[in-house]
Protein backbone atom coordinates (compact mmCIF):
# COMPACT_ATOMS: atom_id res chain seq x y z
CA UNK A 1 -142.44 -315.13 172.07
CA UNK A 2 -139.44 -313.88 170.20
CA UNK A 3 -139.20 -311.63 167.58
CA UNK A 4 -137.12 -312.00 164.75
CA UNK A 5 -134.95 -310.24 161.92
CA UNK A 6 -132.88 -311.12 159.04
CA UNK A 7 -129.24 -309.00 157.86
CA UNK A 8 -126.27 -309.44 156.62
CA UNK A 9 -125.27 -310.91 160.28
CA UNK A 10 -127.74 -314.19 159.84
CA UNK A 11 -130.00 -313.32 162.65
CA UNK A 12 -131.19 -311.93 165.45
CA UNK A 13 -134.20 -313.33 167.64
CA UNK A 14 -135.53 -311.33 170.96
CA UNK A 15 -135.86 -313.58 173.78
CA UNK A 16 -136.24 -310.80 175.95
CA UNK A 17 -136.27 -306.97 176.45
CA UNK A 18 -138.22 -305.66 179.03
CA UNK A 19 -135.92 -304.06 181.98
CA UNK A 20 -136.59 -304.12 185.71
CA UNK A 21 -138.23 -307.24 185.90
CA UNK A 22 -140.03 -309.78 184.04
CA UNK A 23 -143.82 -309.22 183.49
CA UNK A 24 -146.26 -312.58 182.48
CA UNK A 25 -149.43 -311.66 180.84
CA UNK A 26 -152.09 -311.41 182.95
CA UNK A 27 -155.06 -313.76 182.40
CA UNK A 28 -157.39 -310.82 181.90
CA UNK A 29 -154.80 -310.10 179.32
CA UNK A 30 -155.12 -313.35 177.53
CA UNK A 31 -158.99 -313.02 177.59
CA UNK A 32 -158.97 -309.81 175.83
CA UNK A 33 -156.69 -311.39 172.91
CA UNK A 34 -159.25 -314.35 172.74
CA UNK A 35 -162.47 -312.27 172.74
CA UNK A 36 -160.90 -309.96 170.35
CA UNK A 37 -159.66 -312.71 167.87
CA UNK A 38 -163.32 -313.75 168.32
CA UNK A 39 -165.22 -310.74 167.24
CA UNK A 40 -162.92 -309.90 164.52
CA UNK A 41 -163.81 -313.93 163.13
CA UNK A 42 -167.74 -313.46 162.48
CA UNK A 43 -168.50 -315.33 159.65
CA UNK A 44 -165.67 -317.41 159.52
CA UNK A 45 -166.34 -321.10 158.88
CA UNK A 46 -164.92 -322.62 161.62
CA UNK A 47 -165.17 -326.20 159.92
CA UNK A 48 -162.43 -324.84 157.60
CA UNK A 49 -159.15 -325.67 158.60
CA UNK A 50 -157.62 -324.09 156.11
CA UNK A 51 -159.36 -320.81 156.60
CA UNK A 52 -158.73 -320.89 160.15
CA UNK A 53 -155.29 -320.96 159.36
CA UNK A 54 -154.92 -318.01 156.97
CA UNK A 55 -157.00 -315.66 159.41
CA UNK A 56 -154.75 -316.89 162.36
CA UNK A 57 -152.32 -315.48 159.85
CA UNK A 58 -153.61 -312.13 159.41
CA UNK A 59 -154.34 -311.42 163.21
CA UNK A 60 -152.12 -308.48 164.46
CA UNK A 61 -149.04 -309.57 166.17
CA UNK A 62 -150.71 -307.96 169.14
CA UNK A 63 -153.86 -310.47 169.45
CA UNK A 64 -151.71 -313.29 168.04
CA UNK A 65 -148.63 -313.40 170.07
CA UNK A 66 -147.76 -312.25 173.63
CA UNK A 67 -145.03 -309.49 173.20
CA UNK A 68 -142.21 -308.45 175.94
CA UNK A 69 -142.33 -310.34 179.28
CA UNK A 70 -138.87 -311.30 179.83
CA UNK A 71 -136.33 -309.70 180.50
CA UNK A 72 -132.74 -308.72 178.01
CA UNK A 73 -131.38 -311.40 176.00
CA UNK A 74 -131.16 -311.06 172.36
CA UNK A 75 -129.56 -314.22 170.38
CA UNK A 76 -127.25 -313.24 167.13
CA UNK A 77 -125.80 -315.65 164.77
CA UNK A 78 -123.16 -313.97 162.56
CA UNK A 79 -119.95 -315.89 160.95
CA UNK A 80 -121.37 -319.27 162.10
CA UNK A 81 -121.25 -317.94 166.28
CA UNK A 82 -123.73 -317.83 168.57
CA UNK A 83 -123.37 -314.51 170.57
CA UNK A 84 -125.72 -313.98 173.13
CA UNK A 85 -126.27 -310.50 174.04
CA UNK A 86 -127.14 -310.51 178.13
CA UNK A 87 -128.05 -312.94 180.11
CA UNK A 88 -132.25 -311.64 181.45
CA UNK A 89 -134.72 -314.35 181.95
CA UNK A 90 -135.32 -314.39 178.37
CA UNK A 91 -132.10 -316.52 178.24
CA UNK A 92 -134.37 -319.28 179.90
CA UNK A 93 -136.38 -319.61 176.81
CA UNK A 94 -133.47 -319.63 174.32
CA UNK A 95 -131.56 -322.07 176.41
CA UNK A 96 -134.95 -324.60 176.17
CA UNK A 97 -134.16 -324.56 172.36
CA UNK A 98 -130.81 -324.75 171.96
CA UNK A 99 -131.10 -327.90 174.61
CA UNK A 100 -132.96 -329.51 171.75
CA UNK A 101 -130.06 -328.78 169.69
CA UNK A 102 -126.13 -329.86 169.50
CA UNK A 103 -126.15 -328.51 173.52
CA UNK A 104 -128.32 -331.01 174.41
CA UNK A 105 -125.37 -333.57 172.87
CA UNK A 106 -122.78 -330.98 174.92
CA UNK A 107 -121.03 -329.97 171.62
CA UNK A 108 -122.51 -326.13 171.78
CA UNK A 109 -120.36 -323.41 171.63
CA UNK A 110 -121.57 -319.70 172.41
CA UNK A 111 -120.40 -316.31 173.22
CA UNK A 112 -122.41 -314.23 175.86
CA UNK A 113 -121.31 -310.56 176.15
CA UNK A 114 -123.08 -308.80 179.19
CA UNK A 115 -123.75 -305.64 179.71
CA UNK A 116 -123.73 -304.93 182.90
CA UNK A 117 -124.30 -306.63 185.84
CA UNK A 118 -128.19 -305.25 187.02
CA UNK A 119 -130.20 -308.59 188.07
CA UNK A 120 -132.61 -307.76 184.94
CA UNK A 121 -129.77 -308.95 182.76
CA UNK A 122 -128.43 -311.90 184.35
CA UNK A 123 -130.88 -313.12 186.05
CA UNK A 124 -131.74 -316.16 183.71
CA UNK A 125 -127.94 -317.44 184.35
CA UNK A 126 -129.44 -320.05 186.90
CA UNK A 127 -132.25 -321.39 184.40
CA UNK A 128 -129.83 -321.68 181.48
CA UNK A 129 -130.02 -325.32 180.44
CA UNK A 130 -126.99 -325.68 178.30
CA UNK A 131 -124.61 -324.43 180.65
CA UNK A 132 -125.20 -327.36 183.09
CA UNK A 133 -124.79 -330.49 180.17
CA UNK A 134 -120.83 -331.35 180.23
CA UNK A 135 -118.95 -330.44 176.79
CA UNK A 136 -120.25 -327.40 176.03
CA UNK A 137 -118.35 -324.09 176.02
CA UNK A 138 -119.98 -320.99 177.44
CA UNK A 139 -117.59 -317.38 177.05
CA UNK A 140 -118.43 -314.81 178.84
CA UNK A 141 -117.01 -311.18 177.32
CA UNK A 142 -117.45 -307.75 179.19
CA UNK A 143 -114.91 -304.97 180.56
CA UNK A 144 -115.79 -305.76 183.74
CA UNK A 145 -113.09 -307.30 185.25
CA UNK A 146 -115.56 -308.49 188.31
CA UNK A 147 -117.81 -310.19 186.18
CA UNK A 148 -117.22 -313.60 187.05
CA UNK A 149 -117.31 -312.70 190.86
CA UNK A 150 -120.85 -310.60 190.14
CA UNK A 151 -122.19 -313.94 188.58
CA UNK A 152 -120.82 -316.34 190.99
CA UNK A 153 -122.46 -314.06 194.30
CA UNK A 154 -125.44 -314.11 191.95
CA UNK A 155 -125.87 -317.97 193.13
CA UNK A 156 -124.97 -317.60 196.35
CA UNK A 157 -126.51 -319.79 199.16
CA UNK A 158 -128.28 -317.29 200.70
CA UNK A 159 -130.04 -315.36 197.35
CA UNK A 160 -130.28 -319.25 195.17
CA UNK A 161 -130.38 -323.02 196.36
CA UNK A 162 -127.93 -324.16 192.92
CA UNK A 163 -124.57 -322.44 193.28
CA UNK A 164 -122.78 -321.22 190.28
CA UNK A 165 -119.82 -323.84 190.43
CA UNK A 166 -122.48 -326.41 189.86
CA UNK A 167 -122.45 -325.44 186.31
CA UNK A 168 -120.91 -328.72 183.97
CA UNK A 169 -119.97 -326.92 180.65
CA UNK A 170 -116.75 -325.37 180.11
CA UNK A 171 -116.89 -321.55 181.06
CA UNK A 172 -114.61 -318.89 180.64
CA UNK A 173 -114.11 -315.32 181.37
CA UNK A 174 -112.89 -312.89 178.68
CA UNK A 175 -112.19 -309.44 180.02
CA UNK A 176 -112.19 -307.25 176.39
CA UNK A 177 -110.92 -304.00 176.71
CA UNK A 178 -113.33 -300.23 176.26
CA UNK A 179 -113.64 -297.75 173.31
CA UNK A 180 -111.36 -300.74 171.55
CA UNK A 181 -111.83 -303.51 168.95
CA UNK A 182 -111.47 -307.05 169.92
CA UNK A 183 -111.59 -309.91 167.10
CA UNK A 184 -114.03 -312.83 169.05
CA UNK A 185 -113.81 -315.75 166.36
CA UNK A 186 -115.04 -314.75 163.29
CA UNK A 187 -116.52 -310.95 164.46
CA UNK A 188 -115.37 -308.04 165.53
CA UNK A 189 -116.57 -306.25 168.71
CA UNK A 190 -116.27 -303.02 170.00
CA UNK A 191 -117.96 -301.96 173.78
CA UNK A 192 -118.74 -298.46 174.62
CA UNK A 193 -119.57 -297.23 178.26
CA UNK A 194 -123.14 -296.04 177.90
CA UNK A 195 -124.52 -293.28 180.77
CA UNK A 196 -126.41 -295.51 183.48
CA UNK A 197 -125.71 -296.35 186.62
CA UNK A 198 -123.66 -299.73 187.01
CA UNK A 199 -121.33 -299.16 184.01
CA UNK A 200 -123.08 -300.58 181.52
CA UNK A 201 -121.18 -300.87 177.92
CA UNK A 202 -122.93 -301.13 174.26
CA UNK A 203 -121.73 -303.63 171.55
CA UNK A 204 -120.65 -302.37 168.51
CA UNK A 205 -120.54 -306.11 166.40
CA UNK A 206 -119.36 -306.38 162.82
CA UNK A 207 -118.83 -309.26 160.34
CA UNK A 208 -118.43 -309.38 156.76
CA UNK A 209 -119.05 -305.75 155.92
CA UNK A 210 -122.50 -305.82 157.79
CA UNK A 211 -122.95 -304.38 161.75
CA UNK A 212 -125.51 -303.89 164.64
CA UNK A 213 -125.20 -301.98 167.76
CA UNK A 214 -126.80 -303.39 171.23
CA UNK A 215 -126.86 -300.61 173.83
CA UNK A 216 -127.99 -301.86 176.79
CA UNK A 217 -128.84 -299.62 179.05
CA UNK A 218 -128.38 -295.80 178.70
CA UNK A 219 -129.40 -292.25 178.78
CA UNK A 220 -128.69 -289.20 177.29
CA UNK A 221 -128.74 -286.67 179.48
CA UNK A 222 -125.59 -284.18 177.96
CA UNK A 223 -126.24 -283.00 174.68
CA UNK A 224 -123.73 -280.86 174.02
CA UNK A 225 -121.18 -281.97 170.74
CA UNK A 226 -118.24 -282.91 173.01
CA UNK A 227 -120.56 -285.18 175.08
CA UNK A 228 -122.07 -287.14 172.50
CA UNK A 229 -119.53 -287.34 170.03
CA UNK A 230 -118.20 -290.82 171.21
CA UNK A 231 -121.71 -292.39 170.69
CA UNK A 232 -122.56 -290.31 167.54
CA UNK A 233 -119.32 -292.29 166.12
CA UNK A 234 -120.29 -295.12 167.62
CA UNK A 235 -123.93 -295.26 166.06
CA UNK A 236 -122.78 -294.19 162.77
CA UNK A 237 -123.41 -296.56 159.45
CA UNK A 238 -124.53 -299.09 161.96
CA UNK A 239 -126.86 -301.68 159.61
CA UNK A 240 -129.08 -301.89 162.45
CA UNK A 241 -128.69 -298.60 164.37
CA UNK A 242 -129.82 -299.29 167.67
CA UNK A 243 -130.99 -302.90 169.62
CA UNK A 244 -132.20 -301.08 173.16
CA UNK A 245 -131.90 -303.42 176.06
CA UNK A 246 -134.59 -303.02 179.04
């Protein structure tokens, strides 16, 4: 399950942010949301559609939904793009939707800006629907300049049976420079090297006067002023200050 919100960019739906690796809910888990849901309905009439429907409602989003599971991808639309924002198995579930949508047709068009390069955010690549229906256009931004060769040994023979060239969209590689704005269609973009291991960069993403900032992953270890200036500018009058990755 996703969770969404609404800005001045259009939207932004979850797909997926736990890190490491993805976590299912258990089936004791599931039995403690339906036993709860129970006991918190005595003296509902059950007959009652209607009623059932309004206290489904009102259930907390913890007994109603199942929350995390997947891992980072986080789906923005902003200027009329789609920009998806890494590539974890979460990027499974938003490629079954968008399947049932002008990709299924192969007339999709989306921008995918990765992090870094840690199997917890692109390991849905593989299971990504859209990417193997010819006409579609899949762009792939990042400073890394060995991104494409990171994604490609990804699908290997020996680690997955589907190789990467198998794909039938139309996909490119964008290397976008650091600490720098880049225009990508209608928004602008600007990555930051975060502290973690494996070089990971943060999005700074703007469009008509409104911004958000994914971080992927980082952490803050120097506190002094001339080690956290960069990021203090980088945060600052951001709409949505922070999206953390896993």
């Amino acid at each position: 399950m996703f969770t969404s919100y609404q800005s001045g960019v259009e939207s932004i739906k979850f797909w997926g942010a736990r890190g490491s690796i993805p976590t299912p809910i258990s089936p004791m888990a599931i039995e403690d949301k339906i036993r709860q849901a129970l006991q918190d309905a005595v003296g509902l009439d059950l007959s009652n559609e209607a009623a059932i429907e309004r206290y489904l409602q009102q259930l907390p989003i913890t007994v109603r939904h199942t929350i995390g599971g997947n891992t980072t991808c986080i789906e923005v639309r902003a200027g009329g793009q789609l920009l998806i924002l890494d590539a974890g198995t979460g990027l499974r579930a938003l490629g079954n939707e968008l399947i049932k949508t002008e990709f299924g047709q192969g007339q999709g068009e989306a921008d995918i800006f990765i992090s870094h390069t840690h199997w917890d955010h692109i390991q849905g690549l593989p299971f990504f629907t859209p990417r193997y229906v010819p006409g579609n256009r899949l762009t792939f931004h990042s400073p890394h300049a060995d991104l494409e060769d990171a994604l490609v040994g990804q699908q290997a023979a020996v680690y997955f049976p589907v190789s990467f060239s198998s794909s039938s969209a139309d996909i490119q590689f964008h290397s976008i420079p650091t600490q720098a704005w880049t225009q990508v269609g209608n928004v602008r973009v600007y990555p930051l090297r975060m502290s973690h291991p494996g070089a990971s960069y943060g999005y700074r993403i703007e469009h008509n006067g409104q911004s958000l900032i994914y971080t992927g992953d980082s952490e803050y270890k120097r506190t002094s002023p001339d080690s956290t200036q960069d990021y203090v500018d980088f945060f600052q009058g951001a709409n949505l200050p922070a999206i953390p990755g896993g």
